[in-house]
Protein backbone atom coordinates (compact mmCIF):
# COMPACT_ATOMS: atom_id res chain seq x y z
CA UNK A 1 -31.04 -43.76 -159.24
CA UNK A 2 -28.87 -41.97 -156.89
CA UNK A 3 -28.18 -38.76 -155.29
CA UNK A 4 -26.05 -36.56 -153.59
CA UNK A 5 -27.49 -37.15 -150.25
CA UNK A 6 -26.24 -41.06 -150.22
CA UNK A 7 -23.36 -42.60 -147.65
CA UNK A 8 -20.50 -44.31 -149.49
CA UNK A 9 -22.24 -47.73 -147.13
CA UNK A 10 -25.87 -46.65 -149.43
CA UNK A 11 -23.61 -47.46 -152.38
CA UNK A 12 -22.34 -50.03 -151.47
CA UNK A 13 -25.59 -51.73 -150.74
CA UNK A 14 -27.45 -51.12 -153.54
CA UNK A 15 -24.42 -52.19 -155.73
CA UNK A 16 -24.89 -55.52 -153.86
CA UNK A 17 -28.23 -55.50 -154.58
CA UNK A 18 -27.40 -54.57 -158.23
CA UNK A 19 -24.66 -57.10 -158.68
CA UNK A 20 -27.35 -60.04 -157.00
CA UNK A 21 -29.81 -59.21 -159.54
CA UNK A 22 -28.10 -59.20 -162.07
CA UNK A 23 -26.17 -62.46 -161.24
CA UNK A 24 -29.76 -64.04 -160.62
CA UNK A 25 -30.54 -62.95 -164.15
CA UNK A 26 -27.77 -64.79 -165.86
CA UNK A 27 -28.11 -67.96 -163.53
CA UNK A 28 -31.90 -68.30 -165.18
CA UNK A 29 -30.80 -67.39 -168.41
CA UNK A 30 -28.15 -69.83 -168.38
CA UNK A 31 -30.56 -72.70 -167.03
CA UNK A 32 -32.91 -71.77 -169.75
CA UNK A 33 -30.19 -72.74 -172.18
CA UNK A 34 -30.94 -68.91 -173.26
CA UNK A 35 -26.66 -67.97 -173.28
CA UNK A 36 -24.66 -69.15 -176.40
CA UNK A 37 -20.97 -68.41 -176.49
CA UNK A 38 -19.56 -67.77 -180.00
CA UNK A 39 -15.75 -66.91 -180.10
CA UNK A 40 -15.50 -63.89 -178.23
CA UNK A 41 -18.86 -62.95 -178.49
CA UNK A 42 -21.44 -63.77 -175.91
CA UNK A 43 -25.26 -64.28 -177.59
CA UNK A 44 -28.35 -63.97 -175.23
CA UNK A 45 -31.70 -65.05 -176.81
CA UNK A 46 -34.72 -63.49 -175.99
């Protein structure tokens, strides 16, 4: 969550932090053979 009371640098740093996770996520997903691409379509299995 954010609020009003954040510098532009607080944004920046947690969309770093957002971005890292979220690239971390795919990485294991994508080493658990978890990611299928199909066309244009990208299928994640649970």
């Amino acid at each position: 969550r954010v609020n009003h009371a954040l510098t532009a640098q607080d944004f920046v740093q947690r969309g770093r932090a957002v971005e890292g996770a979220t690239l971390a996520q795919a990485v294991q997903w994508h080493t658990e053979h978890r990611v299928l691409l199909d066309g244009d379509r990208t299928v994640i299995f649970e």
